[in-house]
N, C-alpha and C. Protein backbone atom coordinates (compact mmCIF):
# COMPACT_ATOMS: atom_id res chain seq x y z
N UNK A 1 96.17 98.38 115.19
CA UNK A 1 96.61 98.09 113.84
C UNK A 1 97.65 99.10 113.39
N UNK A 2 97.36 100.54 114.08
CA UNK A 2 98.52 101.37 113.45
C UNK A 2 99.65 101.25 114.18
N UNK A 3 100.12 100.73 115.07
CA UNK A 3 101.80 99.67 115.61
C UNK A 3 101.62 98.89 114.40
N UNK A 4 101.17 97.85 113.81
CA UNK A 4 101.63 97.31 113.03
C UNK A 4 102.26 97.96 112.09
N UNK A 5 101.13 98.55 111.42
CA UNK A 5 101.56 99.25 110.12
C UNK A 5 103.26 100.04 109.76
N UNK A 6 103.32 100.48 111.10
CA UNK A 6 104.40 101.79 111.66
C UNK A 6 105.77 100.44 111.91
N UNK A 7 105.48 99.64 112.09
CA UNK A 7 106.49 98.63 112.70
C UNK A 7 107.19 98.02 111.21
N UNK A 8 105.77 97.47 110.36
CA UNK A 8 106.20 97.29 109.14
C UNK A 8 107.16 97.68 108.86
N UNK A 9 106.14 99.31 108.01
CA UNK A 9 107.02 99.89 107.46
C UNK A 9 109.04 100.20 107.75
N UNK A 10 108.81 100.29 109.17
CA UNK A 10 110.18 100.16 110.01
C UNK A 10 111.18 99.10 109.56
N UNK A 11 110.44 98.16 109.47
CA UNK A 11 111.35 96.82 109.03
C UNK A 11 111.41 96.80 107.43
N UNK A 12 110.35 97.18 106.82
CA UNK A 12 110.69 97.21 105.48
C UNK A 12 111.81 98.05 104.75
N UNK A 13 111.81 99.23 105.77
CA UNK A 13 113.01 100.37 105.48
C UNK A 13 114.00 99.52 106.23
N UNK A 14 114.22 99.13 107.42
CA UNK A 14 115.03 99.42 107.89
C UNK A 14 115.93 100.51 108.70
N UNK A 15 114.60 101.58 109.12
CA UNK A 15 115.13 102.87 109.73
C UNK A 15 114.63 103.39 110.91
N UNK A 16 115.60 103.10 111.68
CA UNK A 16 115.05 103.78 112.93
C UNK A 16 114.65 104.51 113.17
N UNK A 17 114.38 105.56 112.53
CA UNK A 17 114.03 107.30 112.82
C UNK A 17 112.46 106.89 113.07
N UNK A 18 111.70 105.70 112.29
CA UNK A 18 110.63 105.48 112.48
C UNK A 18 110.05 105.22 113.67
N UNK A 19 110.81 105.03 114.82
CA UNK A 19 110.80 104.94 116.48
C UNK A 19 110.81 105.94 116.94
N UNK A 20 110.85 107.50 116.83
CA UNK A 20 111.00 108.31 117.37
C UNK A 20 109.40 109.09 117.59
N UNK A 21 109.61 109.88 118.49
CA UNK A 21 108.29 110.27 119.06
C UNK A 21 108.47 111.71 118.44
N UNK A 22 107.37 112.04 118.05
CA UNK A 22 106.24 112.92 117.47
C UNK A 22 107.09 114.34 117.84
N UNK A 23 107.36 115.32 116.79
CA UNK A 23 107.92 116.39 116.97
C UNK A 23 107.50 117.18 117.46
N UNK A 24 107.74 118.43 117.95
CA UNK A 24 106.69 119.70 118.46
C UNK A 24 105.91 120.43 117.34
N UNK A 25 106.43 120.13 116.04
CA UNK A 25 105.51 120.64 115.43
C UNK A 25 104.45 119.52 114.52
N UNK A 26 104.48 118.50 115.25
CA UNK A 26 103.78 117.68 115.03
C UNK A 26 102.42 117.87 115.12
N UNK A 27 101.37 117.37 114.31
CA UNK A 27 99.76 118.02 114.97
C UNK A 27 99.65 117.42 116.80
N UNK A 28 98.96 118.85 117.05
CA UNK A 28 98.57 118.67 118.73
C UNK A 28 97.52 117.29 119.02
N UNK A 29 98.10 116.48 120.10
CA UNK A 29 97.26 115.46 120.42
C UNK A 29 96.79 115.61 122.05
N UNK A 30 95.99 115.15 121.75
CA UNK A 30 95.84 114.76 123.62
C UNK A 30 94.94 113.54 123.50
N UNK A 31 94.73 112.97 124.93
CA UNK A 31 93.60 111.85 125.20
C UNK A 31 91.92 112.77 125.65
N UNK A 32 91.99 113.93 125.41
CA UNK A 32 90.34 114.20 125.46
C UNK A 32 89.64 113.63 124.67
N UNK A 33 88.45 113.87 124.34
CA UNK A 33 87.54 113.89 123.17
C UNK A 33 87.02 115.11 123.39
N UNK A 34 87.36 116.17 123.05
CA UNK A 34 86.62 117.15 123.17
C UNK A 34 86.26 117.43 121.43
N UNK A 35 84.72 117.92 121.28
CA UNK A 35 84.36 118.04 120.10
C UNK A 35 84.93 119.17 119.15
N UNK A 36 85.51 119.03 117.97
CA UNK A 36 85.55 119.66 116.89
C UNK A 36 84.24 120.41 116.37
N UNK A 37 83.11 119.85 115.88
CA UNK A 37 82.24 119.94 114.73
C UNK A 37 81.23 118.36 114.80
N UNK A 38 80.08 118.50 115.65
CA UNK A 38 79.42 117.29 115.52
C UNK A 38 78.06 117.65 114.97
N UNK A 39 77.87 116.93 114.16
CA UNK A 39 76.28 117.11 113.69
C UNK A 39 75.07 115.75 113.75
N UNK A 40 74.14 115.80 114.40
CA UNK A 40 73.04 114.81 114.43
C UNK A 40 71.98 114.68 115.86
N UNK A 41 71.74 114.12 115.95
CA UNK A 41 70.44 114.18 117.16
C UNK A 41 71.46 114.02 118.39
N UNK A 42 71.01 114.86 119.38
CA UNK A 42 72.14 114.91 120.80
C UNK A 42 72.60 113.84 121.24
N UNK A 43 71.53 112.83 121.13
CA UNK A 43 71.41 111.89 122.26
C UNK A 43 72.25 110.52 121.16
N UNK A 44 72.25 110.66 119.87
CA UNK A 44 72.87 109.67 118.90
C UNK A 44 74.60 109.96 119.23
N UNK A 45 74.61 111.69 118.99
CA UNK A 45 75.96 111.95 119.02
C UNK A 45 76.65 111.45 120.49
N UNK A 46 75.61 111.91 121.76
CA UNK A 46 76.27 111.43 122.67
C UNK A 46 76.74 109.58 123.01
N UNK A 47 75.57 108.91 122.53
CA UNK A 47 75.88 107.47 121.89
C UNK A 47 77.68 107.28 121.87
N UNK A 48 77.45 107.89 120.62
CA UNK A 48 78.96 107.59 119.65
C UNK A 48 79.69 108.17 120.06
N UNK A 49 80.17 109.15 120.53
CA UNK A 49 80.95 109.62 121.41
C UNK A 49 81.33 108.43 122.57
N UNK A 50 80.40 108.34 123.39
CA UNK A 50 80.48 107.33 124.52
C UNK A 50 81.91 105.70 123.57
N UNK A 51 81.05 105.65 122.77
CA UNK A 51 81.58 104.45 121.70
C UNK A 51 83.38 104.58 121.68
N UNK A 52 83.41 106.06 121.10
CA UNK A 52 85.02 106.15 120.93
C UNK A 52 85.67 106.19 122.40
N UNK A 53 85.02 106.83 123.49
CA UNK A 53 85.46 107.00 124.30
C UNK A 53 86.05 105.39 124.68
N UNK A 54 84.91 104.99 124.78
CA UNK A 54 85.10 103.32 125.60
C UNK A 54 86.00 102.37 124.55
N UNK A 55 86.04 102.73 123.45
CA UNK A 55 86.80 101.92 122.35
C UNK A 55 88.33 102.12 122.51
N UNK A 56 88.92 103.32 122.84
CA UNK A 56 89.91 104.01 123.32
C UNK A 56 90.36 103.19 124.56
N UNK A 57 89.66 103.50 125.56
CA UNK A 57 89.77 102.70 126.90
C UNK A 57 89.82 101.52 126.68
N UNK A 58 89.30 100.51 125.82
CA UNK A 58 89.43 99.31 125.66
C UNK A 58 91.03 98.85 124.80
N UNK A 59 91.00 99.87 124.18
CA UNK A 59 92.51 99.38 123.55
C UNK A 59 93.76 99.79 124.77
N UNK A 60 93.65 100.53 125.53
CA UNK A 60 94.33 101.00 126.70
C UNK A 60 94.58 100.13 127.99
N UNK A 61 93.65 99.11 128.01
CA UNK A 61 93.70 97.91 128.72
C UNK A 61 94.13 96.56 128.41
N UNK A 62 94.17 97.01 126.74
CA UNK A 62 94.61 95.75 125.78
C UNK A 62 93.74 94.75 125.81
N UNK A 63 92.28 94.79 125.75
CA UNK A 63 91.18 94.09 126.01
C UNK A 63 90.60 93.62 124.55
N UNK A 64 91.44 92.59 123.70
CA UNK A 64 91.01 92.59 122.71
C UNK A 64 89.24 92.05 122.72
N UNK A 65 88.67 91.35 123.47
CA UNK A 65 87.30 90.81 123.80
C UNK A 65 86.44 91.99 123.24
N UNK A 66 86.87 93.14 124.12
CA UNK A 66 85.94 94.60 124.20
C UNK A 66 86.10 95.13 122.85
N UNK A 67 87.49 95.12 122.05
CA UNK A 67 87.60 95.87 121.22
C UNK A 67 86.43 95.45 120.00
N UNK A 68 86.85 93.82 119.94
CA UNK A 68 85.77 93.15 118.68
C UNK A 68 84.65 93.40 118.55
N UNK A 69 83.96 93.43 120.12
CA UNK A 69 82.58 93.92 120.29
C UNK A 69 82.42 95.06 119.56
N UNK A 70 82.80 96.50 119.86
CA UNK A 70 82.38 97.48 118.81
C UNK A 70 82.45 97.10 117.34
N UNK A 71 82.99 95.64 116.82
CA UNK A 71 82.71 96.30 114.83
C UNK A 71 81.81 95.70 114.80
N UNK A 72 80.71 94.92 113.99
CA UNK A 72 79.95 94.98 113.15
C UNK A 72 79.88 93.41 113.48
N UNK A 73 81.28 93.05 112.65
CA UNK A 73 81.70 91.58 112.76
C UNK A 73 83.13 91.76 112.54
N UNK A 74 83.77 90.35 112.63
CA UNK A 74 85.40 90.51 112.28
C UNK A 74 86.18 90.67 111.44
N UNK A 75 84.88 90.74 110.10
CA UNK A 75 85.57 91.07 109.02
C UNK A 75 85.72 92.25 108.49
N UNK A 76 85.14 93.40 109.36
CA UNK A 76 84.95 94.87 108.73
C UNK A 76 86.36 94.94 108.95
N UNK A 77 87.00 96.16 107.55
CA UNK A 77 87.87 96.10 106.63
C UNK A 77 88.22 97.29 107.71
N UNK A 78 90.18 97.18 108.12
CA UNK A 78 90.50 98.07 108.70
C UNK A 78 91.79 98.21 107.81
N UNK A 79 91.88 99.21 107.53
CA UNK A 79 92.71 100.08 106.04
C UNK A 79 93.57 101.49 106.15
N UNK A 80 94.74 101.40 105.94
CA UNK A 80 95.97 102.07 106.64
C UNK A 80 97.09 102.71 105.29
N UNK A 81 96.54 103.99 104.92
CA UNK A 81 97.11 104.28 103.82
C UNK A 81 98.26 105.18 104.04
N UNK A 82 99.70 104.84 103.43
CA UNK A 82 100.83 106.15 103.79
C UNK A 82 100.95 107.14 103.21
N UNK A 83 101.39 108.34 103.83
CA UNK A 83 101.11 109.89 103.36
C UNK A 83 102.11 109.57 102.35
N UNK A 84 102.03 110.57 101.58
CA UNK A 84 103.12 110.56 100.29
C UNK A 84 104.30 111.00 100.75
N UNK A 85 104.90 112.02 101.44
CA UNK A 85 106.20 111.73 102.16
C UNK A 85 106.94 110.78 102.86
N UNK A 86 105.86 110.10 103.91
CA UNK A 86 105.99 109.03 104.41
C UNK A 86 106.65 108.00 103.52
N UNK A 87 105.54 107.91 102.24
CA UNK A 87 105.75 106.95 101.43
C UNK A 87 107.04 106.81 100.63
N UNK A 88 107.06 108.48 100.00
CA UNK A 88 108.57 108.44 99.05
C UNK A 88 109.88 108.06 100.17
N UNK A 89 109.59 107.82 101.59
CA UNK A 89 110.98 107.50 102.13
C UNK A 89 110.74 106.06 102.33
N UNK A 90 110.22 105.85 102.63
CA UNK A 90 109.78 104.02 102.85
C UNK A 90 110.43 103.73 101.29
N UNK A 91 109.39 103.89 100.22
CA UNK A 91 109.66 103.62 99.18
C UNK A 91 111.23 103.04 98.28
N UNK A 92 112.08 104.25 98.52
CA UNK A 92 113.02 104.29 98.59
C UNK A 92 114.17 103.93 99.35
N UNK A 93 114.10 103.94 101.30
CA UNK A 93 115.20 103.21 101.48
C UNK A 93 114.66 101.48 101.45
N UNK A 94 113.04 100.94 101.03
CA UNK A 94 113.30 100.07 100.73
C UNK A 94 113.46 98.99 99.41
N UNK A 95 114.17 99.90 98.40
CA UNK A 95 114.14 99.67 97.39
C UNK A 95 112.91 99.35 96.56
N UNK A 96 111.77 100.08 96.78
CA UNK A 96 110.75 99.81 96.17
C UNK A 96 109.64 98.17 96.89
N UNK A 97 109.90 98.25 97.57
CA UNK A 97 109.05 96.80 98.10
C UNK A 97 108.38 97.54 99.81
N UNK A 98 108.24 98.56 99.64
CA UNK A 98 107.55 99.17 101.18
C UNK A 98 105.63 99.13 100.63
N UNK A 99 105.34 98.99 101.18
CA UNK A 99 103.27 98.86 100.56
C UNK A 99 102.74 100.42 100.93
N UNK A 100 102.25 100.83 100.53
CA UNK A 100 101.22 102.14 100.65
C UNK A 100 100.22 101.71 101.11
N UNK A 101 99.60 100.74 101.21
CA UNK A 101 98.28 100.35 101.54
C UNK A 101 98.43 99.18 102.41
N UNK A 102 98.11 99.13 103.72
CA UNK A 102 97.57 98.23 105.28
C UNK A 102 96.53 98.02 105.12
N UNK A 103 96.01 96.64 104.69
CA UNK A 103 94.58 96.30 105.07
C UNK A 103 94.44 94.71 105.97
N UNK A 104 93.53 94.86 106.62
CA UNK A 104 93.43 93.30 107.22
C UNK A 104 91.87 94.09 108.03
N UNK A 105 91.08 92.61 108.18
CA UNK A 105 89.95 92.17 109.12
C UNK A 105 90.16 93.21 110.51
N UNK A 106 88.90 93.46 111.50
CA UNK A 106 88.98 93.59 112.43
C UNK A 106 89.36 92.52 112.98
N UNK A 107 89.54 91.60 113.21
CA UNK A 107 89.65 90.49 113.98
C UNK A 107 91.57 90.44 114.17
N UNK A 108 91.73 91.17 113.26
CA UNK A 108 93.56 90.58 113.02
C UNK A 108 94.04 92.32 113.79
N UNK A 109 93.51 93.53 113.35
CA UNK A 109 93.68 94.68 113.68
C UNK A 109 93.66 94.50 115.09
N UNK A 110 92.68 93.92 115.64
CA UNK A 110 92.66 94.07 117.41
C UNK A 110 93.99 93.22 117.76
N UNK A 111 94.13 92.57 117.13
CA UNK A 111 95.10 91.35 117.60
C UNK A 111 96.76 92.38 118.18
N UNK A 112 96.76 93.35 116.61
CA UNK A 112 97.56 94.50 116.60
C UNK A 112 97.59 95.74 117.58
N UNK A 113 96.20 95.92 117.83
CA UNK A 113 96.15 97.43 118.85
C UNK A 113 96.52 96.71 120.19
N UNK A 114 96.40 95.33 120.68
CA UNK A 114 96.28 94.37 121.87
C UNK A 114 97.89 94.11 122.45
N UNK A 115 98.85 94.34 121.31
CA UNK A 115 100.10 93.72 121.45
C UNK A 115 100.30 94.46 122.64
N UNK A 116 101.20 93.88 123.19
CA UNK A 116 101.97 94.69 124.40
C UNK A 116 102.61 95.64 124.07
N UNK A 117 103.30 95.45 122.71
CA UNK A 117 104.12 97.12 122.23
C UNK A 117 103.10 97.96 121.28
N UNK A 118 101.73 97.71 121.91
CA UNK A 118 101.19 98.83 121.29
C UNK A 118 100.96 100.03 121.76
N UNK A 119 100.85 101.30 121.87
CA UNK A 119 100.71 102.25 122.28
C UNK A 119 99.30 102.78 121.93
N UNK A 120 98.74 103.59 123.10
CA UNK A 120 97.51 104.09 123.03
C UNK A 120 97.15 105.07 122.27
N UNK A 121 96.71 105.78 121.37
CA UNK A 121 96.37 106.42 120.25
C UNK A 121 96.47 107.41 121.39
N UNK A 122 96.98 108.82 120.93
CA UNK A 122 96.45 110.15 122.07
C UNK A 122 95.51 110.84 120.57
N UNK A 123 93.88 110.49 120.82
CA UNK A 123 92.99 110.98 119.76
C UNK A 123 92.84 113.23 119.90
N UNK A 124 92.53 113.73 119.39
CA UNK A 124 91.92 115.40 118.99
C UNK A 124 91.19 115.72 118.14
N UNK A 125 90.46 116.38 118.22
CA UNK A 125 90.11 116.86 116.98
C UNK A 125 88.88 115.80 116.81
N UNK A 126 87.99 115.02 117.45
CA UNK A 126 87.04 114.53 117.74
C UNK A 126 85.75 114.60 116.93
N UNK A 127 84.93 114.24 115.77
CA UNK A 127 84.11 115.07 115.21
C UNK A 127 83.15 113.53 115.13
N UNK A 128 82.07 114.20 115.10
CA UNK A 128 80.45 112.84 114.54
C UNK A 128 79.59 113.83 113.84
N UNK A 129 79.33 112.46 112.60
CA UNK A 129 78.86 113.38 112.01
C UNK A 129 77.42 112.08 111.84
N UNK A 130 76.17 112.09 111.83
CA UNK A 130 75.17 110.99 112.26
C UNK A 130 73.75 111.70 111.89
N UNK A 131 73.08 110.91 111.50
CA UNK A 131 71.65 111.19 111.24
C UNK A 131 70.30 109.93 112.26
N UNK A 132 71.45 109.24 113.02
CA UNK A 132 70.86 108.48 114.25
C UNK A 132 70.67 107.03 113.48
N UNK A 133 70.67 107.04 112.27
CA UNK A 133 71.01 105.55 111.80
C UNK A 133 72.54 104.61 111.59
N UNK A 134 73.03 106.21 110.69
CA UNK A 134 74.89 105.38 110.31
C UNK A 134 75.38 106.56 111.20
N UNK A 135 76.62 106.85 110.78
CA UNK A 135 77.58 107.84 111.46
C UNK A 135 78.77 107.45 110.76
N UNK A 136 79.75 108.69 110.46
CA UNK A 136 80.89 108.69 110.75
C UNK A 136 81.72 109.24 112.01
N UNK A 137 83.32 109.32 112.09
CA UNK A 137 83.67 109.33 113.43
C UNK A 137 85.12 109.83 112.84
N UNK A 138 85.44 110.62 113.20
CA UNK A 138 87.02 111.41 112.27
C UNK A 138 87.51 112.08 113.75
N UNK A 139 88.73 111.64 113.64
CA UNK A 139 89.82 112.39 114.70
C UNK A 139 91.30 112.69 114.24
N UNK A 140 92.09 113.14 114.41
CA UNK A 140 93.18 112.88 114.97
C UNK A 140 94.15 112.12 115.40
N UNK A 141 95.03 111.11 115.49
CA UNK A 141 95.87 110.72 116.42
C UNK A 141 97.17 110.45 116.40
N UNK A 142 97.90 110.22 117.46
CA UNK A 142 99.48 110.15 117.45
C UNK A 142 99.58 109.10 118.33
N UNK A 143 100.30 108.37 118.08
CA UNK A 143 101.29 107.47 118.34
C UNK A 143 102.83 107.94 118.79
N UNK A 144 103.85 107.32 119.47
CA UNK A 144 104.98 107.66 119.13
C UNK A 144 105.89 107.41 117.73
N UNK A 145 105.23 106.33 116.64
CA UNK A 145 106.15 106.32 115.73
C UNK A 145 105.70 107.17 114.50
N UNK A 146 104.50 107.92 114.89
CA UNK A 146 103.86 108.55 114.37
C UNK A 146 102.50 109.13 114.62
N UNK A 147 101.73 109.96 113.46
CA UNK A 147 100.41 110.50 113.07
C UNK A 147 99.55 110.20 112.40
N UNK A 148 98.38 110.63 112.21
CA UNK A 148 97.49 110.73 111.18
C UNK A 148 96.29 111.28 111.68
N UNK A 149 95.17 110.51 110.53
CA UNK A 149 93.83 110.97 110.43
C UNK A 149 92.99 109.39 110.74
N UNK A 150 91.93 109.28 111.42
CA UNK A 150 90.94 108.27 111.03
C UNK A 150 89.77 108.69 110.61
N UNK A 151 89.31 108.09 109.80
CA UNK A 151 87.42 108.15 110.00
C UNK A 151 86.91 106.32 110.54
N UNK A 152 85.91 106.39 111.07
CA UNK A 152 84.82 105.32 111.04
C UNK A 152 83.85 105.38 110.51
N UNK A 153 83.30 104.96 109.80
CA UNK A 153 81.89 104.07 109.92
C UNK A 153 80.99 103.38 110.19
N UNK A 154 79.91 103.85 110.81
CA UNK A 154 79.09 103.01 111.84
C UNK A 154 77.55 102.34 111.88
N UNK A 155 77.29 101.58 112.33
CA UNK A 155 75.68 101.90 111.85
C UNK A 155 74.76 101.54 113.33
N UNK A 156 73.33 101.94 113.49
CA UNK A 156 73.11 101.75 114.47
C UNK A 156 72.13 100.46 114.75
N UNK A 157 72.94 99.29 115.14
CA UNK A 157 72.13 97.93 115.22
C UNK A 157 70.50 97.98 115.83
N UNK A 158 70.19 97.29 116.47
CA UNK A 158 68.73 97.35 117.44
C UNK A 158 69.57 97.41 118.99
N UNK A 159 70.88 96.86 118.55
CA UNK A 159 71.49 96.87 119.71
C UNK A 159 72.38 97.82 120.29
N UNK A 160 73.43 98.54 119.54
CA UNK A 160 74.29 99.66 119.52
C UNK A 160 74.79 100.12 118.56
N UNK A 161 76.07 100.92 118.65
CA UNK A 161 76.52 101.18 117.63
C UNK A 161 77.52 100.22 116.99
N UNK A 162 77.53 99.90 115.67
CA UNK A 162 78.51 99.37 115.66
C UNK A 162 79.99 99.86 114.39
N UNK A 163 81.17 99.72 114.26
CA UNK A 163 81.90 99.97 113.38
C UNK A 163 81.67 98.77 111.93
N UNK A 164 81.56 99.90 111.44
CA UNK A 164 81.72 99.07 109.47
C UNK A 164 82.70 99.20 109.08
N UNK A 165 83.64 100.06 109.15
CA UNK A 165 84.75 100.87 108.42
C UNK A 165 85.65 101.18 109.02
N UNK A 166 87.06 100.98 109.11
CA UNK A 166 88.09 102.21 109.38
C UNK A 166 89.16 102.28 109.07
N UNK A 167 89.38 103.57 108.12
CA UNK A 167 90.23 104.33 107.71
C UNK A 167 91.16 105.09 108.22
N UNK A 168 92.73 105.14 108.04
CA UNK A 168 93.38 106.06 108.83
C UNK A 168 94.51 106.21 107.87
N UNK A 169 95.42 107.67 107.92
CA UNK A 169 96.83 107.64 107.38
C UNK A 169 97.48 107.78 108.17
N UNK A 170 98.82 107.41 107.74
CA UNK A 170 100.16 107.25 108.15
C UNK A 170 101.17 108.02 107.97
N UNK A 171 101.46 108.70 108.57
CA UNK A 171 102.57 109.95 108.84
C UNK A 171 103.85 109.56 109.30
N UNK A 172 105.11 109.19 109.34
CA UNK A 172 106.29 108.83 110.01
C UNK A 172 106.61 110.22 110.89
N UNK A 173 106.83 109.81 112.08
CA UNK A 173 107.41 110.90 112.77
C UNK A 173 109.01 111.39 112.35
N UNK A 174 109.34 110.12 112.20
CA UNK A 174 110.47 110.87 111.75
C UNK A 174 110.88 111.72 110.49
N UNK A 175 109.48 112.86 109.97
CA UNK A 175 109.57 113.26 108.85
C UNK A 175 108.87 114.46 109.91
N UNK A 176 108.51 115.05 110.55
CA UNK A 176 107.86 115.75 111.26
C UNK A 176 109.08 116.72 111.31
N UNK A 177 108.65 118.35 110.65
CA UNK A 177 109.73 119.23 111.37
C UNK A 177 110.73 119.37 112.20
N UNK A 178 111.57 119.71 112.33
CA UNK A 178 112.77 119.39 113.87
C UNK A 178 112.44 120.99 114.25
């Protein structure tokens, strides 16, 4: 979903700079999951962990089937808000008609992470935070047309984990330090 969002916005401006890949002083990404700060029963955290891991890998194969499986259902709300720099340039080269706010269904989001011009999130900064029933799930990630933050929300079925929620912002790279 965040290619969409980033693509949008691109077309709504009209500016290429929004294609450019992630500066050096851009926040550090990689494809680990190595933990930040996790709190909850070992064996829950290791759960959900496993979850992002394989959710990751599933968007990396472009397997929209796999991706749906982790939410809830197809309607949990996936929601894409732009940083305020981001925003005052969108805003402006598109005369006021650029959106601050990305929302659509899981069902339409996978459709988005699935495209062929989507690129694989490089996630950091990895954190669960769980009491073995819900959980949240906060990282990191970069894209080439950009950054941000996610959280999830999760809960734990009879069956697994599943996503309720997800939240992320939107950073333009091409606003990233030179």
């Amino acid at each position: 979903m965040k290619l969409i969002g980033f693509l949008l916005l691109s077309l709504t401006m009209g500016v290429a700079q929004a294609q450019q890949a992630p500066s050096a002083d851009a926040p550090p990404a990689s494809n680990g999951m190595a933990a930040v700060t996790d709190n909850g029963p070992a064996d829950a955290v290791r759960e959900i962990r496993k979850v992002a891991a394989d959710y990751n890998a599933a968007m990396a194969r472009k397997d929209s089937s796999a991706l749906l499986d982790f939410y809830f259902d197809g309607n949990v709300p996936v929601i894409g808000s732009v940083a305020p720099a981001s925003y005052a340039l969108m805003f402006s080269a598109s005369k006021g008609k650029a959106p601050k706010v990305f929302s659509s269904p899981a069902k339409q989001a996978v459709q988005g992470d699935t495209n062929p011009k989507a690129t694989v999130e490089k996630v950091s900064n990895l954190s669960v935070q769980t009491d073995g029933a819900i959980a949240t799930v906060q990282y990191d990630y970069a894209i080439p047309q950009g950054h941000g933050h996610t959280f999830w929300t999760l809960v734990h079925t009879t069956d697994a984990w599943k996503i309720t929620s997800i939240v992320y912002s939107i950073n333009l790279a091409s606003l990233d330090k030179k």
